[in-house]
Structure formats: structure tokens, C-alpha cells
N, C-alpha and C. Protein backbone atom coordinates (compact mmCIF):
# COMPACT_ATOMS: atom_id res chain seq x y z
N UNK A 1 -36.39 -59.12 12.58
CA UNK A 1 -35.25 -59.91 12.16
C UNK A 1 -34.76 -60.73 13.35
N UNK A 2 -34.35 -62.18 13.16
CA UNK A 2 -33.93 -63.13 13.99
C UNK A 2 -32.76 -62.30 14.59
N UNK A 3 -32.48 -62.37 15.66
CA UNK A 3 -30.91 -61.92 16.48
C UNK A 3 -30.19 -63.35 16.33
N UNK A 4 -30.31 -64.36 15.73
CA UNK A 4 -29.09 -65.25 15.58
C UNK A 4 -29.28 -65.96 14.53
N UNK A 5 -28.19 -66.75 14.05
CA UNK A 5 -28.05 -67.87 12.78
C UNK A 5 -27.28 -69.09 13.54
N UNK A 6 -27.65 -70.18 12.63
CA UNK A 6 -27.14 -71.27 13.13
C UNK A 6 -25.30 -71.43 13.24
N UNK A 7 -24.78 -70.15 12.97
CA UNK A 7 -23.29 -69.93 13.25
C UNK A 7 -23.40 -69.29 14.26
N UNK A 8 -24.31 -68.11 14.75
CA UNK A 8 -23.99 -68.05 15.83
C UNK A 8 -24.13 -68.89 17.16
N UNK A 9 -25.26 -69.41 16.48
CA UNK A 9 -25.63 -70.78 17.86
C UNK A 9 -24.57 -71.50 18.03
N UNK A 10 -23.92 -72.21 17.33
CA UNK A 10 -23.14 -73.39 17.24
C UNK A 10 -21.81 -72.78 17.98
N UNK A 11 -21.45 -71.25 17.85
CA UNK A 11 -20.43 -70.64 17.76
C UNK A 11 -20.44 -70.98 19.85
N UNK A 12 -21.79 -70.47 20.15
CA UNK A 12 -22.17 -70.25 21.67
C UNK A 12 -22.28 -71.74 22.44
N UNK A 13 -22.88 -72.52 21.52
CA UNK A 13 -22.84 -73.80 22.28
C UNK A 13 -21.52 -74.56 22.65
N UNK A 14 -20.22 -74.04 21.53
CA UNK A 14 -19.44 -74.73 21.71
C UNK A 14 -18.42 -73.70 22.42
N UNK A 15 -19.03 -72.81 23.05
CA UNK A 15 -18.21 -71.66 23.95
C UNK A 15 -16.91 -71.31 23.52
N UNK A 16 -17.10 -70.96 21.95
CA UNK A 16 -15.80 -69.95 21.29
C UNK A 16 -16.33 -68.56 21.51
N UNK A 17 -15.38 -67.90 21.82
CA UNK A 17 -15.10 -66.48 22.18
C UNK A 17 -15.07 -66.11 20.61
N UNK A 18 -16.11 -64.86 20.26
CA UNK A 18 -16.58 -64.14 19.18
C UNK A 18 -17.08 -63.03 19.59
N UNK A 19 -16.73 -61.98 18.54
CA UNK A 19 -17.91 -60.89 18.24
C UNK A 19 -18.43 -61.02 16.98
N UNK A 20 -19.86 -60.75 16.91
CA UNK A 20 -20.75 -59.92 16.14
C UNK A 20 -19.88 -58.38 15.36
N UNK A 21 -20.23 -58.63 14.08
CA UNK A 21 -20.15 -57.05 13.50
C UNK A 21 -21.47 -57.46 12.69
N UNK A 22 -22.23 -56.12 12.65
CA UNK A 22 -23.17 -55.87 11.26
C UNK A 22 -22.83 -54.57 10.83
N UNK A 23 -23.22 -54.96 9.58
CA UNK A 23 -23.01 -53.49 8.18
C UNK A 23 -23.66 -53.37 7.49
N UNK A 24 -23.73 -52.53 6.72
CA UNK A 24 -24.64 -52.57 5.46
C UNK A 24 -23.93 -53.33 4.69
N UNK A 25 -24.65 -54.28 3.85
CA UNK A 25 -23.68 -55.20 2.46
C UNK A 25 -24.35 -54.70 1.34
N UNK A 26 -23.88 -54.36 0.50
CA UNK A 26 -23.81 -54.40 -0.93
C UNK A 26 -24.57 -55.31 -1.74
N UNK A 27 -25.36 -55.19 -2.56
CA UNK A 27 -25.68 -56.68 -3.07
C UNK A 27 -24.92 -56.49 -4.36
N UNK A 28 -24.76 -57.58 -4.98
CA UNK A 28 -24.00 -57.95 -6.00
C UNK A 28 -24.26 -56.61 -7.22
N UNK A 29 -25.45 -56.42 -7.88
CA UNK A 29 -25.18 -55.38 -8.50
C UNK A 29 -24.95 -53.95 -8.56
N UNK A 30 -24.72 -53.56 -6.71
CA UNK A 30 -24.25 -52.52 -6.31
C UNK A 30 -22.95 -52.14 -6.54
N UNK A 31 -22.60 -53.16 -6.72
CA UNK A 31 -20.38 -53.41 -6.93
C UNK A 31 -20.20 -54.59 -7.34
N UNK A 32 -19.88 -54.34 -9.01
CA UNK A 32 -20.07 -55.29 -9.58
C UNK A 32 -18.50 -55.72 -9.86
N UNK A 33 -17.84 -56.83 -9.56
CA UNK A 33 -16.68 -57.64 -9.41
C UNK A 33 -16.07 -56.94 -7.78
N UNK A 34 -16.78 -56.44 -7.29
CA UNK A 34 -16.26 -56.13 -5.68
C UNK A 34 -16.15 -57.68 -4.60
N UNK A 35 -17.93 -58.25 -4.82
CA UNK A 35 -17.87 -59.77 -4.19
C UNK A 35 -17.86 -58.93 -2.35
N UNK A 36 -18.59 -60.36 -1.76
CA UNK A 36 -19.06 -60.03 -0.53
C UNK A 36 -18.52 -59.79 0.28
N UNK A 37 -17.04 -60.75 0.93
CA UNK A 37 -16.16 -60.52 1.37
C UNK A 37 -15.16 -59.27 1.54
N UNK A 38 -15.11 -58.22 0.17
CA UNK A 38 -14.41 -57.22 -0.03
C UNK A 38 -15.35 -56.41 0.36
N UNK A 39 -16.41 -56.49 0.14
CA UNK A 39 -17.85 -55.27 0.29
C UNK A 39 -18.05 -55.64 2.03
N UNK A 40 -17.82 -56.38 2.55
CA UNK A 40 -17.57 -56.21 4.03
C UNK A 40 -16.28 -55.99 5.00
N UNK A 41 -15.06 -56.32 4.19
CA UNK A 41 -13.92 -55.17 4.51
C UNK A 41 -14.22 -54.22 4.65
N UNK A 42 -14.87 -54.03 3.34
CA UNK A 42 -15.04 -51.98 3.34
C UNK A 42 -16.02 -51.48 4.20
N UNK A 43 -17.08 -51.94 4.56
CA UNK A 43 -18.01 -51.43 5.13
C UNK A 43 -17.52 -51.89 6.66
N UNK A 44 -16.76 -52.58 6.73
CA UNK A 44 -16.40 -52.75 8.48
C UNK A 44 -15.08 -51.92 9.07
N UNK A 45 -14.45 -51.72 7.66
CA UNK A 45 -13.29 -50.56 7.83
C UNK A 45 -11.66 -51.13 8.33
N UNK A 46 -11.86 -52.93 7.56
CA UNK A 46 -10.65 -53.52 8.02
C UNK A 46 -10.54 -54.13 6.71
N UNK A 47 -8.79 -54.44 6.89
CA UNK A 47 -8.02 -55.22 5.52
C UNK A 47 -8.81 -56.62 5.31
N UNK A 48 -8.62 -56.38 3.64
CA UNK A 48 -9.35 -57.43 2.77
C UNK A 48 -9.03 -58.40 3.21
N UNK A 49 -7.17 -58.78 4.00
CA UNK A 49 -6.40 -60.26 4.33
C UNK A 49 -6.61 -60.65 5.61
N UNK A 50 -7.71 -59.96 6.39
CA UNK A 50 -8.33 -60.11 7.61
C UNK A 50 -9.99 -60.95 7.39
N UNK A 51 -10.50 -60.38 6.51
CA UNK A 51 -11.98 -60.84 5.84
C UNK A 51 -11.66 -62.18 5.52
N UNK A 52 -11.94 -62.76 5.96
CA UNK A 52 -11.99 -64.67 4.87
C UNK A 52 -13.41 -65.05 4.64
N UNK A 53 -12.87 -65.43 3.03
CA UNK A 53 -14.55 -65.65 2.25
C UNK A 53 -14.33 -66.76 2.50
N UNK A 54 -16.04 -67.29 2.38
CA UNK A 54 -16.09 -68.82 2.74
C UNK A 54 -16.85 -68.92 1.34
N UNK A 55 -16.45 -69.76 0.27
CA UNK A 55 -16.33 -70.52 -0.82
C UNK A 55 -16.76 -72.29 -0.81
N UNK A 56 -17.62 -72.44 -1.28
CA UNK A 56 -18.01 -74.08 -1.60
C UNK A 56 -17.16 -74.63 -2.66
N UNK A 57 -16.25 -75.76 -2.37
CA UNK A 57 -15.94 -76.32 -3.97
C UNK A 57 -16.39 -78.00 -3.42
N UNK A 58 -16.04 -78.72 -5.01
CA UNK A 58 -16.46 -79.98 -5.17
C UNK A 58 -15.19 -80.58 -5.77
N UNK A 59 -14.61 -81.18 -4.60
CA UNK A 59 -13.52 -81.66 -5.00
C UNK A 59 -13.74 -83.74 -5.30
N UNK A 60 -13.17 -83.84 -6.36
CA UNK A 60 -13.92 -85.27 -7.40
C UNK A 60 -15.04 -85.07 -6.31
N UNK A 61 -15.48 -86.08 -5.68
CA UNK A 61 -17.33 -86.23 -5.42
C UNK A 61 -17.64 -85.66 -4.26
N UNK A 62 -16.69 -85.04 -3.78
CA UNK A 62 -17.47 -84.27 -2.49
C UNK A 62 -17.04 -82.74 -2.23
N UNK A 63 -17.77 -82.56 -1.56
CA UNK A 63 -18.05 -80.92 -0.96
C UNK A 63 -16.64 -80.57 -0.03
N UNK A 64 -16.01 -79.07 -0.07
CA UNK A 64 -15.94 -79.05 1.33
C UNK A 64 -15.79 -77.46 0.80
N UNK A 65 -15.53 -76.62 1.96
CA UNK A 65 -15.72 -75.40 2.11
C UNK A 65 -14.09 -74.56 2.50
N UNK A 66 -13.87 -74.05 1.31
CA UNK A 66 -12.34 -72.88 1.24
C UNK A 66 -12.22 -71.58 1.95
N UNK A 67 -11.76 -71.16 3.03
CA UNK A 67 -11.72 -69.99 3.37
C UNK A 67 -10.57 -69.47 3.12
N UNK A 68 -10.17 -68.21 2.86
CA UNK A 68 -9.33 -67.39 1.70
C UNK A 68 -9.41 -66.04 2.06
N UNK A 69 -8.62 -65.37 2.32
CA UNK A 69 -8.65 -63.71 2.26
C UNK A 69 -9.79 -62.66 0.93
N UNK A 70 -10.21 -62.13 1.39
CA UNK A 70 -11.24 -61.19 0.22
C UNK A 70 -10.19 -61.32 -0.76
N UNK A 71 -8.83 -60.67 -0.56
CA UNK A 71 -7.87 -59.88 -1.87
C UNK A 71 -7.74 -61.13 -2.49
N UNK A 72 -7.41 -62.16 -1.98
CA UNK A 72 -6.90 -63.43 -2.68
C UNK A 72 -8.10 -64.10 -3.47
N UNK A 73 -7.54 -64.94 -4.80
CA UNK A 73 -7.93 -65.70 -5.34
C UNK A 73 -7.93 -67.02 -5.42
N UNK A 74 -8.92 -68.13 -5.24
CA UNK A 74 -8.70 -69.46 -5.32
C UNK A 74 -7.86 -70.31 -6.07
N UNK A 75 -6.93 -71.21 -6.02
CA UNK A 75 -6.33 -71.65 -6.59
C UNK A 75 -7.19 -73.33 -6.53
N UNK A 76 -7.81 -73.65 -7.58
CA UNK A 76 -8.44 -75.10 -7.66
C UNK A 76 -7.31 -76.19 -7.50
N UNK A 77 -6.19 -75.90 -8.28
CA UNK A 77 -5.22 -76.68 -8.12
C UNK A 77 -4.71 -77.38 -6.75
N UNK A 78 -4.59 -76.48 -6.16
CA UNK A 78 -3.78 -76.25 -4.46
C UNK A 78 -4.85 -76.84 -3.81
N UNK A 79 -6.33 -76.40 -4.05
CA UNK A 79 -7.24 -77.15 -3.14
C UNK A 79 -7.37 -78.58 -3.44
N UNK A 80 -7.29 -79.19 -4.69
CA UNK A 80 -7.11 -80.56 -4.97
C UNK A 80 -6.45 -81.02 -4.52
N UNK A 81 -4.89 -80.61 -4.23
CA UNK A 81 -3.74 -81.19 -4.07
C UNK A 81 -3.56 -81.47 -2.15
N UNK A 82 -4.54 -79.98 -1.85
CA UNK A 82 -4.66 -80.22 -0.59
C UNK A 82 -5.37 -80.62 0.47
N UNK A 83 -7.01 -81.48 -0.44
CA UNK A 83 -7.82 -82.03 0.10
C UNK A 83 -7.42 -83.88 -0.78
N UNK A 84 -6.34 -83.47 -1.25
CA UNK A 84 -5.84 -85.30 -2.07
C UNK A 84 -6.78 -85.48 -3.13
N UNK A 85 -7.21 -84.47 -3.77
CA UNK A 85 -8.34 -84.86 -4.77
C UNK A 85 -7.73 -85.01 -5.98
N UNK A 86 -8.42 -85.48 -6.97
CA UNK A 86 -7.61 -85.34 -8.67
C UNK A 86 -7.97 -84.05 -9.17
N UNK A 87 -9.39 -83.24 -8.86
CA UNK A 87 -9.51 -82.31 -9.34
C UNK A 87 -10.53 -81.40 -8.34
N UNK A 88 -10.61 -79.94 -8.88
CA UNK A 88 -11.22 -79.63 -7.61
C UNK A 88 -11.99 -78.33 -8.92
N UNK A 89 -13.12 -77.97 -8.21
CA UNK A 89 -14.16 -76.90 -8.78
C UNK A 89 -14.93 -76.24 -8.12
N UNK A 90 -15.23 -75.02 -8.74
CA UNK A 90 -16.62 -74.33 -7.64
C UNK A 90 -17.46 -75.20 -7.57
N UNK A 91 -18.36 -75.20 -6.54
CA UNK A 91 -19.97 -75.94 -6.38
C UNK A 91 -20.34 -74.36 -6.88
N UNK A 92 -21.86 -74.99 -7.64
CA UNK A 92 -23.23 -74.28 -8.19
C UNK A 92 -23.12 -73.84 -6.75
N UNK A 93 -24.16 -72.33 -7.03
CA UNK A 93 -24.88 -71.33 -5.82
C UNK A 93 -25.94 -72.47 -5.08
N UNK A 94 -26.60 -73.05 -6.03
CA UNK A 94 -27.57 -73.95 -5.54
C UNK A 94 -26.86 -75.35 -4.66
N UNK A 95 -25.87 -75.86 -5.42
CA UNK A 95 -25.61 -76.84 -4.67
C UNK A 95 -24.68 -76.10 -3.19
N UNK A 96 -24.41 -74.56 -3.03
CA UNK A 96 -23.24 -74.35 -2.29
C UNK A 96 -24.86 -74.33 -1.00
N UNK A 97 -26.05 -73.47 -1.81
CA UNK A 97 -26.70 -73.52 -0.47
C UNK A 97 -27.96 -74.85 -0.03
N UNK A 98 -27.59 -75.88 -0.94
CA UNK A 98 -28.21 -76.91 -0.42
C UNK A 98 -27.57 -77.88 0.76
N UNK A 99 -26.03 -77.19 0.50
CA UNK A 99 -24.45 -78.57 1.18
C UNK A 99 -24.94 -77.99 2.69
N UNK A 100 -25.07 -76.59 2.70
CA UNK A 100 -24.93 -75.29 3.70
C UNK A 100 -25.96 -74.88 4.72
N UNK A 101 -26.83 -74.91 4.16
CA UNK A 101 -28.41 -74.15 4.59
C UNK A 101 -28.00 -72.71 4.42
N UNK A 102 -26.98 -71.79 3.49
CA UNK A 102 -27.26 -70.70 3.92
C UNK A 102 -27.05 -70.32 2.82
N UNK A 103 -27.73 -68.79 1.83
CA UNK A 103 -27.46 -68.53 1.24
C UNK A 103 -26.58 -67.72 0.64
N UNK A 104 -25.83 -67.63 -0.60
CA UNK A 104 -24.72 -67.40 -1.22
C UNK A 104 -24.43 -65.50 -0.61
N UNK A 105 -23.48 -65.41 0.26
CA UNK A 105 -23.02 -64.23 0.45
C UNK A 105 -23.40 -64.36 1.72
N UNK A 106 -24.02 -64.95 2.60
CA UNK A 106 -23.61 -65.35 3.92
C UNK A 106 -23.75 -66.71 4.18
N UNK A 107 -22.86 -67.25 3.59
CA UNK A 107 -22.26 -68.95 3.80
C UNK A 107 -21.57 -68.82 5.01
N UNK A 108 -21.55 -69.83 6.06
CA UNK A 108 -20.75 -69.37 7.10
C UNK A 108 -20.00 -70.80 7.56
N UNK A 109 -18.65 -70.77 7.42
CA UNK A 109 -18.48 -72.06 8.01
C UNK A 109 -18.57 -72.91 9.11
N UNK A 110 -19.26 -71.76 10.15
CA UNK A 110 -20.38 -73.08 11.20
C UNK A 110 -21.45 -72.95 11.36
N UNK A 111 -21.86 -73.63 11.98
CA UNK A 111 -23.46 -74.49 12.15
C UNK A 111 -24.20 -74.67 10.77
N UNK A 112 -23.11 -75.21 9.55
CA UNK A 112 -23.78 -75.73 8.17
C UNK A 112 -24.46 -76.99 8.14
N UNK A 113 -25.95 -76.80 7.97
CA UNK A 113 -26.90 -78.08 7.74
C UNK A 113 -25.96 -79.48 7.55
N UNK A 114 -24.91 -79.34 6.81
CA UNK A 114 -24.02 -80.48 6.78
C UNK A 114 -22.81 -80.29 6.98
N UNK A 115 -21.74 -80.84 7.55
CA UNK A 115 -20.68 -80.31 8.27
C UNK A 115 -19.98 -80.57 7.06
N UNK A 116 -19.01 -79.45 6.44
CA UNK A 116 -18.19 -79.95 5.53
C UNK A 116 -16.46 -79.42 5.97
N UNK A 117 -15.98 -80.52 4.78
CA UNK A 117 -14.27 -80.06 4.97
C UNK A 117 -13.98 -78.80 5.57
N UNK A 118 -12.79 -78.14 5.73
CA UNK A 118 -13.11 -77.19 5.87
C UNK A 118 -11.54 -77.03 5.31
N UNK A 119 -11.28 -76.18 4.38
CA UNK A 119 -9.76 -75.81 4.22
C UNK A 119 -9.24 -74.44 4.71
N UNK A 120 -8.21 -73.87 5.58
CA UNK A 120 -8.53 -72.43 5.32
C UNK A 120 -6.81 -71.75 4.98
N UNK A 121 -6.64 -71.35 4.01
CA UNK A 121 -5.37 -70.22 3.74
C UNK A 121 -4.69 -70.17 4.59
N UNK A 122 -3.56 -70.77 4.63
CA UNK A 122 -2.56 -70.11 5.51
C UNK A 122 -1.69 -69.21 5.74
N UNK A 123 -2.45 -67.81 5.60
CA UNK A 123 -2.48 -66.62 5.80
C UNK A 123 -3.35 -66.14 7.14
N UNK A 124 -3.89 -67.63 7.81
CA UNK A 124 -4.79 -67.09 8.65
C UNK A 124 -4.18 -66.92 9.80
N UNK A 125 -3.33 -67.54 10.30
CA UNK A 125 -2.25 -67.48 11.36
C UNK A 125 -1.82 -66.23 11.43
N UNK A 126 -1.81 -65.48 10.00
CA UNK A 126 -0.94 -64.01 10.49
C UNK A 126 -1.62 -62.74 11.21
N UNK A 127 -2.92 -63.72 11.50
CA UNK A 127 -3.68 -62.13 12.41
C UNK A 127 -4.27 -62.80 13.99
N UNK A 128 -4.30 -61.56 14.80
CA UNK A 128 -4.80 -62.39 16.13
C UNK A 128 -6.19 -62.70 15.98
N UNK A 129 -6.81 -61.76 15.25
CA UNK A 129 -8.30 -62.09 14.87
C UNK A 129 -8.80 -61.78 13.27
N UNK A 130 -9.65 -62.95 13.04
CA UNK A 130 -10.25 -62.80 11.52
C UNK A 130 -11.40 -62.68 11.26
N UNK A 131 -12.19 -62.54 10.10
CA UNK A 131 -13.69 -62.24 10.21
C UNK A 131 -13.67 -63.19 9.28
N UNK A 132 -15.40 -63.93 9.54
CA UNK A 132 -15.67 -64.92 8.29
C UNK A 132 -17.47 -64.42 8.41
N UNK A 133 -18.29 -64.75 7.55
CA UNK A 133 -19.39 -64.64 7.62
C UNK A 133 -20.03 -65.43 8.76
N UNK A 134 -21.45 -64.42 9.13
CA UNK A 134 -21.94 -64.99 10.47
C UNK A 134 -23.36 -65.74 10.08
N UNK A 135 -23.42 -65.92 8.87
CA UNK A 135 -24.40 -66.39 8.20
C UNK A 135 -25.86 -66.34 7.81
N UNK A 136 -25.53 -64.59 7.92
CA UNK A 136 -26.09 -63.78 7.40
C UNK A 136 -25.77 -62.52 6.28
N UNK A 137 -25.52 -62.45 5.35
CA UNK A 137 -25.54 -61.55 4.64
C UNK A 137 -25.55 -60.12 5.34
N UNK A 138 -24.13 -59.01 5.70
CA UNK A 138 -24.12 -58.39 6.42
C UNK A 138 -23.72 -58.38 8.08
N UNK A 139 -23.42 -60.07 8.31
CA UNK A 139 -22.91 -59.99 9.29
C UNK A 139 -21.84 -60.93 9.20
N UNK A 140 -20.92 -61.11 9.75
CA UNK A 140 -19.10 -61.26 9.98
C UNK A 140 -19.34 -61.20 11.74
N UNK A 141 -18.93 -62.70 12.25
CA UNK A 141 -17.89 -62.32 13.57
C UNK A 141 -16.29 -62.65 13.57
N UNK A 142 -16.09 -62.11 14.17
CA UNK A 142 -14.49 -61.97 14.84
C UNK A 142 -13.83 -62.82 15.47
N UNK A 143 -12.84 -63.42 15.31
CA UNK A 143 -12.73 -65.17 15.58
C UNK A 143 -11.31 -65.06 15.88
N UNK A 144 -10.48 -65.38 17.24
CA UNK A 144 -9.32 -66.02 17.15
C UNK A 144 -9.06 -66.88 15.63
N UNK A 145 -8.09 -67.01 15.04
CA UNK A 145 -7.51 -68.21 13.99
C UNK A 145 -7.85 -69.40 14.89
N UNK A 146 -7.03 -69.75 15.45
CA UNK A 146 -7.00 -70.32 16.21
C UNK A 146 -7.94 -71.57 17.07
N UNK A 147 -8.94 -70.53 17.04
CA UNK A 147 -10.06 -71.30 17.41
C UNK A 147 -10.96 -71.72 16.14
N UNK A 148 -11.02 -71.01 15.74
CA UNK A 148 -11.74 -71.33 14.42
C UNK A 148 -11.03 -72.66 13.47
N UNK A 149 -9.81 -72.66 13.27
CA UNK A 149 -9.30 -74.06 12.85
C UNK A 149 -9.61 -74.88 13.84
N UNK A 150 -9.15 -74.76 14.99
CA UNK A 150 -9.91 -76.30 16.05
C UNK A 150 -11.05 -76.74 15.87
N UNK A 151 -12.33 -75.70 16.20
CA UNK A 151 -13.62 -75.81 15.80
C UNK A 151 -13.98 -76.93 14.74
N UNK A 152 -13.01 -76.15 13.61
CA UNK A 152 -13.95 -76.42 12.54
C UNK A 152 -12.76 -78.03 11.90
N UNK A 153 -11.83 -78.09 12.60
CA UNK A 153 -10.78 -79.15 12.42
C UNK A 153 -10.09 -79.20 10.59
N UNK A 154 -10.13 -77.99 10.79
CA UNK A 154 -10.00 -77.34 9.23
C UNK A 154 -8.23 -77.66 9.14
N UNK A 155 -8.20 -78.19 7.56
CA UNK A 155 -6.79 -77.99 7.27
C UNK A 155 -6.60 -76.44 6.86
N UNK A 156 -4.75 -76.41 7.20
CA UNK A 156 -4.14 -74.74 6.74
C UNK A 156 -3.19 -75.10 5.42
N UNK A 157 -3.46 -74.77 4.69
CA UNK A 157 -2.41 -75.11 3.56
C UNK A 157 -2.76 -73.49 2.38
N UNK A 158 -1.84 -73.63 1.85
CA UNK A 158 -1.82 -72.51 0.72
C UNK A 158 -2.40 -72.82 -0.50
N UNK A 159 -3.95 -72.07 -0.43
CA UNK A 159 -4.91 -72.13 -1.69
C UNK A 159 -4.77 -71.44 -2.68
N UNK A 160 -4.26 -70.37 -2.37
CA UNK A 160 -4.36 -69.04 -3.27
C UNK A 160 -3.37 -69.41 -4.27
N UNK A 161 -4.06 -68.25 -5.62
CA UNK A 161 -3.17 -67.82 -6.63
C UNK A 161 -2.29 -67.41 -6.64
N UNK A 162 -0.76 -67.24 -6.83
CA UNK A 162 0.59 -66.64 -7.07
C UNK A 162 0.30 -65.32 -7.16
């Protein structure tokens, strides 16, 4: 098995301070409505509002990528309103890992074949460190907020469901 993904490269070239976690992950019909993000809370032994899933939507004609707490749910609305779109939707698995290069359950929002939006919950501020996928299925690093919005020049606005 490769020791890196193009998140971790990108992560090193651009000299952000990270850790690596790996776990065992779950695949989808091991825990069925659990989802990847929550199945790597659990297996890393930290809160779901620390985990941020990284989510593809297609807001009117373009891509960009939602990060969101495991517990929380997407709000399409809020992401329209907060990428200025008229409407906003999941992207297909296929189109999330054609936008991406990576496949569905380790989407990672850096070093994606194509650089997209990046929105992330502003819930992310409330921890000193967060986990997002390392773009691998089973692996999550550990990220200042902080840096990870600069990086990724990501807006913070409130996605989630009520």
C-alpha cells in the first residue's frame, strides 16, 4: 500500500502542520445509515462535530465541495444561498469522483484533480483541531481550522439543517 495520497502531498508541499490517523473503516454495508465520517469518529474514538465529511454538490453549473460535521446534515438551501447559487444538489458518486480523483468515502478536500469551492460549517472554528479525510478510505488527518480554511480559501457559513 502507497504511504501517501495526493492530500497528503499537497498537505506537505504547502507545509501545513498535520497528523495522519488510520483505522479500520466500515464499508457501507457494514453500518448501514452510519456513513463514513461517523464510522471514523467511532473507530478513531473522537466526537462526530470534530469529523468533517467532505461532500460534492452542484450548485446551478458548478461543483464545489461542503465540509460539515459527521452528526450534521446538509442543508442544500444554505449552500445555495452561500455559494450565491439559485439552487444547489448532491453531485452523482461518479461525477463527485471524476471533479476529485478520489473515491466516494475518501474524498479529501486537498490535492483534488480539480481544485474546487470549498465551503466549510461554521462549527469549524469551535475546535483547535478537526479531522477531514486523507484521501483514503480509512484515513483522516488532523488539521488546525484554521489552516485548513486558508489552504483551501474555503468560505465558513452555516450549511447545516436546524
Amino acid at each position: 500500500m502507497n504511504g501517501s495520497t495526493p492530500a497528503i502531498r499537497a498537505l506537505i508541499a504547502a507545509g501545513i502542520e498535520h497528523r495522519l490517523h488510520r483505522f479500520e473503516h466500515l464499508v457501507p454495508g457494514d453500518a448501514p445509515d452510519v456513513g463514513f465520517a461517523r464510522a471514523a469518529a467511532l473507530a478513531m474514538g473522537v466526537s462526530e462535530d470534530r469529523v468533517f465529511k467532505t461532500l460534492v454538490v452542484r450548485a446551478d453549473d458548478r461543483y464545489a465541495v461542503a465540509l460539515l460535521p459527521a452528526s450534521q446534515t446538509l442543508s442544500m438551501r444554505k449552500v445555495a444561498r452561500a455559494l450565491d447559487a439559485r439552487s444547489a444538489d448532491m453531485a452523482g458518486a461518479g461525477d463527485a469522483q471524476r471533479m476529485t480523483g478520489y473515491v466516494v468515502g475518501g474524498i479529501s478536500p486537498f490535492g483534488q484533480k480539480r481544485r474546487l469551492v470549498t465551503i466549510a460549517h461554521e462549527t469549524i472554528d469551535e475546535f483547535p483541531t478537526v479531522f477531514v479525510s486523507a484521501g483514503r478510505r480509512g484515513w483522516d488527518v488532523e488539521i488546525a481550522p484554521a489552516h485548513l480554511v486558508a489552504a483551501l480559501t474555503a468560505v465558513v457559513a452555516d450549511i447545516v439543517t436546524p
